[in-house]
N, C-alpha and C. Protein backbone atom coordinates (compact mmCIF):
# COMPACT_ATOMS: atom_id res chain seq x y z
N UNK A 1 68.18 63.37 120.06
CA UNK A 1 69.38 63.90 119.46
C UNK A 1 69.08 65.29 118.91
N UNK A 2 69.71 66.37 119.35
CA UNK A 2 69.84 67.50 119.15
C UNK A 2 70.72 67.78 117.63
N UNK A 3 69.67 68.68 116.56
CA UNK A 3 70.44 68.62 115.02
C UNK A 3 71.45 69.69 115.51
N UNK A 4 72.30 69.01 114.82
CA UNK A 4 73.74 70.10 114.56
C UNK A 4 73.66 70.62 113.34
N UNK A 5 73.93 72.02 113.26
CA UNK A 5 73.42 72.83 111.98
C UNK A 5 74.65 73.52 111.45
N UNK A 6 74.67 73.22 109.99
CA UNK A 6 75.86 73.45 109.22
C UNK A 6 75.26 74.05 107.94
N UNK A 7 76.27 75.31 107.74
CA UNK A 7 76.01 75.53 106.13
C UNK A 7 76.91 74.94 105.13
N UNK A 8 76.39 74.34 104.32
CA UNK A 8 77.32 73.42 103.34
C UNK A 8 77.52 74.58 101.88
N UNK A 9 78.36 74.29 101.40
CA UNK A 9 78.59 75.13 100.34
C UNK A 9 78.15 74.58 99.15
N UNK A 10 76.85 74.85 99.10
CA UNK A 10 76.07 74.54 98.00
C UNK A 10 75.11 75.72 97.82
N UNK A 11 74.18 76.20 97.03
CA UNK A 11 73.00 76.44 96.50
C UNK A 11 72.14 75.46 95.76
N UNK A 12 70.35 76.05 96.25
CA UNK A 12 69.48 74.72 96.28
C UNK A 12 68.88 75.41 94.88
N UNK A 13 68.52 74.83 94.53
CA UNK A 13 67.60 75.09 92.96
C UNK A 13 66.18 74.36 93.00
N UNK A 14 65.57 75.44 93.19
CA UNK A 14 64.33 74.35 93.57
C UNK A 14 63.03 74.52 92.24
N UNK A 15 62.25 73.32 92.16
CA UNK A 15 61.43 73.63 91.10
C UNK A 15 60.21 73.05 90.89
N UNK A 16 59.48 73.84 90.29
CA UNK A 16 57.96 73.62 90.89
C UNK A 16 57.15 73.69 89.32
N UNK A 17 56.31 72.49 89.00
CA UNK A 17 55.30 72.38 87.96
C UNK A 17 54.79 73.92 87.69
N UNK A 18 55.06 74.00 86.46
CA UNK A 18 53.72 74.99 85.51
C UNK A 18 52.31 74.47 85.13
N UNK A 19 51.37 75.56 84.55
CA UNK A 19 50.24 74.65 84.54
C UNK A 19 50.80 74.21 82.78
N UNK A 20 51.39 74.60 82.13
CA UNK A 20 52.20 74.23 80.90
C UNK A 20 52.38 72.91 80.92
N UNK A 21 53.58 72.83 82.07
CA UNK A 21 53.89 71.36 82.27
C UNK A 21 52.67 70.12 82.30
N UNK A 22 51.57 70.60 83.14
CA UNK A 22 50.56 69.60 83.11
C UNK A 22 49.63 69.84 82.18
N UNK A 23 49.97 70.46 81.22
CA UNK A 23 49.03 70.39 79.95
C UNK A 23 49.18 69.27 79.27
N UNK A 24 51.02 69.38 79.09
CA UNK A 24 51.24 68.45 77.93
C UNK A 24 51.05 67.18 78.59
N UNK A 25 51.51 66.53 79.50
CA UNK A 25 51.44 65.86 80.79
C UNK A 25 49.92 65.00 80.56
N UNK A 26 48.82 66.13 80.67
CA UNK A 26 47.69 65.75 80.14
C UNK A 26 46.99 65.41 78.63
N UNK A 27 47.85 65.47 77.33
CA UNK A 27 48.24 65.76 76.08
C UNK A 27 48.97 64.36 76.02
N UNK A 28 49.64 63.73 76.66
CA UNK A 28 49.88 62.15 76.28
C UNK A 28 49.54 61.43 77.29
N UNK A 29 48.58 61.34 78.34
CA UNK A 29 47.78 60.53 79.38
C UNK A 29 46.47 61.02 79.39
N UNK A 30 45.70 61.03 78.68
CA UNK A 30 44.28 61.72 78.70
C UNK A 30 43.55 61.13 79.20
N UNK A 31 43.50 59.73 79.79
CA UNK A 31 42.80 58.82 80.18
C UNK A 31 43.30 59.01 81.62
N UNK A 32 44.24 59.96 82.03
CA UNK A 32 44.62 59.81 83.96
C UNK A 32 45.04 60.86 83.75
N UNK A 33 44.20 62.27 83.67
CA UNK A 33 44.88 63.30 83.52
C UNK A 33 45.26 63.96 85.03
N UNK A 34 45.95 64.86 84.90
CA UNK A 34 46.37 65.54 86.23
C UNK A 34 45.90 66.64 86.82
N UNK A 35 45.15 67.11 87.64
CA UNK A 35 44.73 68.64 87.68
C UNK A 35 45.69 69.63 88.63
N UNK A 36 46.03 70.58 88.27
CA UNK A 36 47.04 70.94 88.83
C UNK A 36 46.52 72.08 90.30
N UNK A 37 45.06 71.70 90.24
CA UNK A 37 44.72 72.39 91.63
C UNK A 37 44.74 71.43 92.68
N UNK A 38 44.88 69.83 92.19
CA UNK A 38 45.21 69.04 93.52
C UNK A 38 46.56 68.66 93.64
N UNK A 39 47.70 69.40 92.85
CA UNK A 39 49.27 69.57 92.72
C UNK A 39 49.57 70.69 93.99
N UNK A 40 48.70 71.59 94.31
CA UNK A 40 48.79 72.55 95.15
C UNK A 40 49.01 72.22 96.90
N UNK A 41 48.07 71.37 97.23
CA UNK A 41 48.30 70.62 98.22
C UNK A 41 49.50 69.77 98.90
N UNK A 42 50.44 69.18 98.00
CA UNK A 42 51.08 68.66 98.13
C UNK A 42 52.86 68.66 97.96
N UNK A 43 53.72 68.38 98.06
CA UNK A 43 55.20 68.64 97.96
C UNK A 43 55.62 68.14 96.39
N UNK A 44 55.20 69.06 95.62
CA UNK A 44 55.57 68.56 94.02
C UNK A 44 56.70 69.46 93.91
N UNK A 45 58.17 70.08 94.59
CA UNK A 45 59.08 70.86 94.57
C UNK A 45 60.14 69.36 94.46
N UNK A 46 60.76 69.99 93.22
CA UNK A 46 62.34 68.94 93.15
C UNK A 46 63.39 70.17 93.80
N UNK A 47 64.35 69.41 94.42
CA UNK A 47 65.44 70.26 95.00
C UNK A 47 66.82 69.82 94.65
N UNK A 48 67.54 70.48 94.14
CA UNK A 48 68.73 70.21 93.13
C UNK A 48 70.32 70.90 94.07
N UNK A 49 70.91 70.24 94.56
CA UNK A 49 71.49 70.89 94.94
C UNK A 49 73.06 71.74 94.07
N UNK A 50 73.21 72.80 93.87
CA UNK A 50 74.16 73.37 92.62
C UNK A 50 75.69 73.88 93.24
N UNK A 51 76.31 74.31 92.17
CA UNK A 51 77.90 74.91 93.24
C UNK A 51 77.21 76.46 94.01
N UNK A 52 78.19 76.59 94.64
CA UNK A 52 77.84 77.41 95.88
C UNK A 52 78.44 78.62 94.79
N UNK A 53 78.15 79.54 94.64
CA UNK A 53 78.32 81.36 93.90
C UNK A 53 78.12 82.07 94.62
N UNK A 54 79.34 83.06 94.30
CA UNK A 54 79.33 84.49 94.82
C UNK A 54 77.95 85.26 94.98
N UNK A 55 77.35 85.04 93.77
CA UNK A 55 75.82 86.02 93.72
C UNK A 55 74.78 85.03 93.19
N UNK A 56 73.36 85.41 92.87
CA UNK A 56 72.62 85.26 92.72
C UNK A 56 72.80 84.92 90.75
N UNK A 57 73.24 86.42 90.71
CA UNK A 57 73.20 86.25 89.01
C UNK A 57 74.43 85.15 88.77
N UNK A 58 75.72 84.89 89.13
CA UNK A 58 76.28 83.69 88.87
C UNK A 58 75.71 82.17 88.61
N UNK A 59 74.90 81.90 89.98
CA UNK A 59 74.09 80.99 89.65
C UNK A 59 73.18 81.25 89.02
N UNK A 60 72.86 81.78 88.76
CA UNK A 60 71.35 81.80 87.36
C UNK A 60 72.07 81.63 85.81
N UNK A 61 73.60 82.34 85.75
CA UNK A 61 74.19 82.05 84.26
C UNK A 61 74.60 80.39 84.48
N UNK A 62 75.11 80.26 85.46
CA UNK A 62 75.15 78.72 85.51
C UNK A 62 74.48 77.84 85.16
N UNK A 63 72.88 78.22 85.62
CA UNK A 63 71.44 77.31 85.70
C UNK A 63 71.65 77.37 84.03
N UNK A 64 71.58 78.37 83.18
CA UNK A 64 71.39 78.42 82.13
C UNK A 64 72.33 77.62 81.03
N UNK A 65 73.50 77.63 81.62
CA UNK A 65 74.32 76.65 80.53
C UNK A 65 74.65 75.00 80.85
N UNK A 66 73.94 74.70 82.08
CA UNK A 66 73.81 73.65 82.63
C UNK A 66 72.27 73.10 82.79
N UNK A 67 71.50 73.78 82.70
CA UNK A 67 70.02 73.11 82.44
C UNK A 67 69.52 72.00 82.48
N UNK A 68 70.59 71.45 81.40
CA UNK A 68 70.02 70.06 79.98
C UNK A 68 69.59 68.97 81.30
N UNK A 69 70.72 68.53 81.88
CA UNK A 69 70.43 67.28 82.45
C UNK A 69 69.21 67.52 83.90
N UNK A 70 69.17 68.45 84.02
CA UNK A 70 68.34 69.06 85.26
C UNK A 70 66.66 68.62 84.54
N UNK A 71 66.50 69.04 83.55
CA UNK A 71 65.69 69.73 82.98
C UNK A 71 65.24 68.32 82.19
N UNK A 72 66.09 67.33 81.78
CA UNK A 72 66.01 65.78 81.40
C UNK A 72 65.14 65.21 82.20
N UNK A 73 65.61 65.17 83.54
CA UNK A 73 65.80 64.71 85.21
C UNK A 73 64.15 64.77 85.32
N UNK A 74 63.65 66.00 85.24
CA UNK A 74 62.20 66.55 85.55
C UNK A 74 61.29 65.63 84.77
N UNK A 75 61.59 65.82 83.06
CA UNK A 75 60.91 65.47 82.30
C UNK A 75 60.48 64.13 82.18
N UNK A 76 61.65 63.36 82.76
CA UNK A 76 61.65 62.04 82.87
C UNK A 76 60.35 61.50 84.09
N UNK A 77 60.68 62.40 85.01
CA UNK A 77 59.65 61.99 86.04
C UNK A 77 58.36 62.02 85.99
N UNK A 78 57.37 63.04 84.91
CA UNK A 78 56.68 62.99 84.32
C UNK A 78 56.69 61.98 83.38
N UNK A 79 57.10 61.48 82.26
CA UNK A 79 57.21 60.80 81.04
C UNK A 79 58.17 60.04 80.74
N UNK A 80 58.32 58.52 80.89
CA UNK A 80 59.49 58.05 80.72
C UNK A 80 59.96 57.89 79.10
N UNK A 81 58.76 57.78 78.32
CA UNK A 81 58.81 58.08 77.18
C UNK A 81 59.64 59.27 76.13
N UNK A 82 60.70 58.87 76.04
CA UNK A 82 61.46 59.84 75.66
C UNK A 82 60.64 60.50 73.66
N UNK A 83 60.44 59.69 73.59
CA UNK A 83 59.67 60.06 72.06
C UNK A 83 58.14 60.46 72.12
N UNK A 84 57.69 61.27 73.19
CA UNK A 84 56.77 61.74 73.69
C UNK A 84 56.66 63.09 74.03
N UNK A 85 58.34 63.38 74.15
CA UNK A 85 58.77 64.73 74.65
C UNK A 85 58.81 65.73 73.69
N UNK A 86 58.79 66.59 73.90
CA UNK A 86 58.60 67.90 72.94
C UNK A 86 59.50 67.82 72.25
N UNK A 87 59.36 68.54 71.02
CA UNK A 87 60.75 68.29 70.08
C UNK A 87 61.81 68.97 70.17
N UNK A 88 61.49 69.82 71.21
CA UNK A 88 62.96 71.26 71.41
C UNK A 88 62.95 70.86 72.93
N UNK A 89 63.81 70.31 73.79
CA UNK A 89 64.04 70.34 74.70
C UNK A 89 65.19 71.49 75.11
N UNK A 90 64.86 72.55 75.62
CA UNK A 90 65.88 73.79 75.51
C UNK A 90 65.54 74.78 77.12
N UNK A 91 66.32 75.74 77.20
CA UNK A 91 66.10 76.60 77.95
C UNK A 91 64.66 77.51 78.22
N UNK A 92 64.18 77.61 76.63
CA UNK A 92 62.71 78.44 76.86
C UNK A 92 61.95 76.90 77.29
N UNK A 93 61.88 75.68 77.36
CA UNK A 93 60.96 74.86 77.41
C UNK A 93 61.20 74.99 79.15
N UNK A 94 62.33 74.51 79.59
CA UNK A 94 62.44 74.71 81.39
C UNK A 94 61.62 75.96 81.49
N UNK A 95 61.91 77.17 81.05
CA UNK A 95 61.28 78.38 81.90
C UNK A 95 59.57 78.00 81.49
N UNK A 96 59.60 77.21 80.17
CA UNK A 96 57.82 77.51 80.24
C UNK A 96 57.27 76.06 81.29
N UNK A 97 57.78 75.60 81.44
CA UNK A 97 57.36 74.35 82.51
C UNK A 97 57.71 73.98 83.57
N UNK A 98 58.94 75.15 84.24
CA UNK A 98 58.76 74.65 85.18
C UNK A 98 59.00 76.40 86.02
N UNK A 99 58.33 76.64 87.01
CA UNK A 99 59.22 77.47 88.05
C UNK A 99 60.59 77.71 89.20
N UNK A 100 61.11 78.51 89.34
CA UNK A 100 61.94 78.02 89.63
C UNK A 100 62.65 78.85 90.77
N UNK A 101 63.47 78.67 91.66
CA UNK A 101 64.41 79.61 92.49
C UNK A 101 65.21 79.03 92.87
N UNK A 102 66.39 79.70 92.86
CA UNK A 102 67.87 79.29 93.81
C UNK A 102 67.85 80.18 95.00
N UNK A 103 68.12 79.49 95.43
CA UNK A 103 68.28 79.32 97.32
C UNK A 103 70.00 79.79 97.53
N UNK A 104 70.42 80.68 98.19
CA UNK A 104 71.79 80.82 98.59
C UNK A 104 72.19 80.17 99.73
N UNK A 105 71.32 79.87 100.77
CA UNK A 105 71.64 79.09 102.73
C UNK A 105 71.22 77.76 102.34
N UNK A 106 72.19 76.64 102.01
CA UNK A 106 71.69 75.40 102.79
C UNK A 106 71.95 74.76 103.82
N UNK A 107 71.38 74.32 104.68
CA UNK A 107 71.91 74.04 106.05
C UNK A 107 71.46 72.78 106.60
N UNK A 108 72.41 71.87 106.59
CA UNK A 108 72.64 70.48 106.80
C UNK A 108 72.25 70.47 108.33
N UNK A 109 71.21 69.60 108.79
CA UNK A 109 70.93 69.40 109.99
C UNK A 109 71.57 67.99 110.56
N UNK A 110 72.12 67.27 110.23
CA UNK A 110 72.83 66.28 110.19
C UNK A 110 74.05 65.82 110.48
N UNK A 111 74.42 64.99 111.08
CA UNK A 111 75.70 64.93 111.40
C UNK A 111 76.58 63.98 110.37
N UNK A 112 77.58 64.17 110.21
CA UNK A 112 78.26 63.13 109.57
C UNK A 112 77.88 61.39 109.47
N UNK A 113 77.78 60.99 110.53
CA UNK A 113 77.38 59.58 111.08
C UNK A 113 75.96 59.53 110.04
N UNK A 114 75.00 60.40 109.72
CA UNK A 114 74.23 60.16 108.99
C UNK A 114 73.91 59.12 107.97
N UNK A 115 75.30 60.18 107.02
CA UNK A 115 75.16 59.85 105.59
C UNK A 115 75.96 58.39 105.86
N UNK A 116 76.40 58.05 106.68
CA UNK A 116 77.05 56.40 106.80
C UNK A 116 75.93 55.41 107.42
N UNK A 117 75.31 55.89 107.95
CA UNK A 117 74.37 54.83 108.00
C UNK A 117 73.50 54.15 106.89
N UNK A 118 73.15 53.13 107.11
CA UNK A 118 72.55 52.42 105.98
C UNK A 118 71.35 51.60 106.04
């Protein structure tokens, strides 16, 4: 089956561990800590898909007043422990832990029939 290629009207937000992030990471698991040079190897990128914007800077004021639950989402996957988490969960804590870029092309290789299968 030959992919059929579609741009969907979205932007991707993609995001990638700091060595920040695996400090603290390492700061409440010290006994299984993480090294973040064998994080390098592997697909540790979350991909978020966001509304589709005119520009670049639209979506980035967006990212910024919408964050919280993104930025929950991450933290959680690291730490399910919510009383473990830093005490300011905020905008400077995303930029210090995680990296980040929005993507303007996403392109669905997929056909409809896809997402119905089960």
């Amino acid at each position: 089956m030959e992919p059929i290629l579609a741009v969907i009207n979205r932007f991707a937000l993609v995001t990638k561990p700091k060595p920040a992030l695996i400090q603290w990471v390492n700061s409440i698991y010290p006994a299984d800590p993480v090294d973040i040079q064998d994080l390098e190897g592997h697909d540790n990128l979350d991909v978020f898909l966001i509304p589709e914007f005119t520009d670049l800077e639209d979506a980035e004021e967006w990212l910024k007043e919408n964050y919280s639950p993104i930025l929950e989402y991450l933290l959680e996957n690291w730490c399910t422990d919510r009383s473990a988490w830093p005490a300011i969960v905020d905008w400077d804590l995303f930029e210090t832990f995680f990296h980040y870029s929005i993507d303007s092309m996403v392109i669905d290789t997929m056909d409809e029939e896809y997402d119905e299968e089960e």
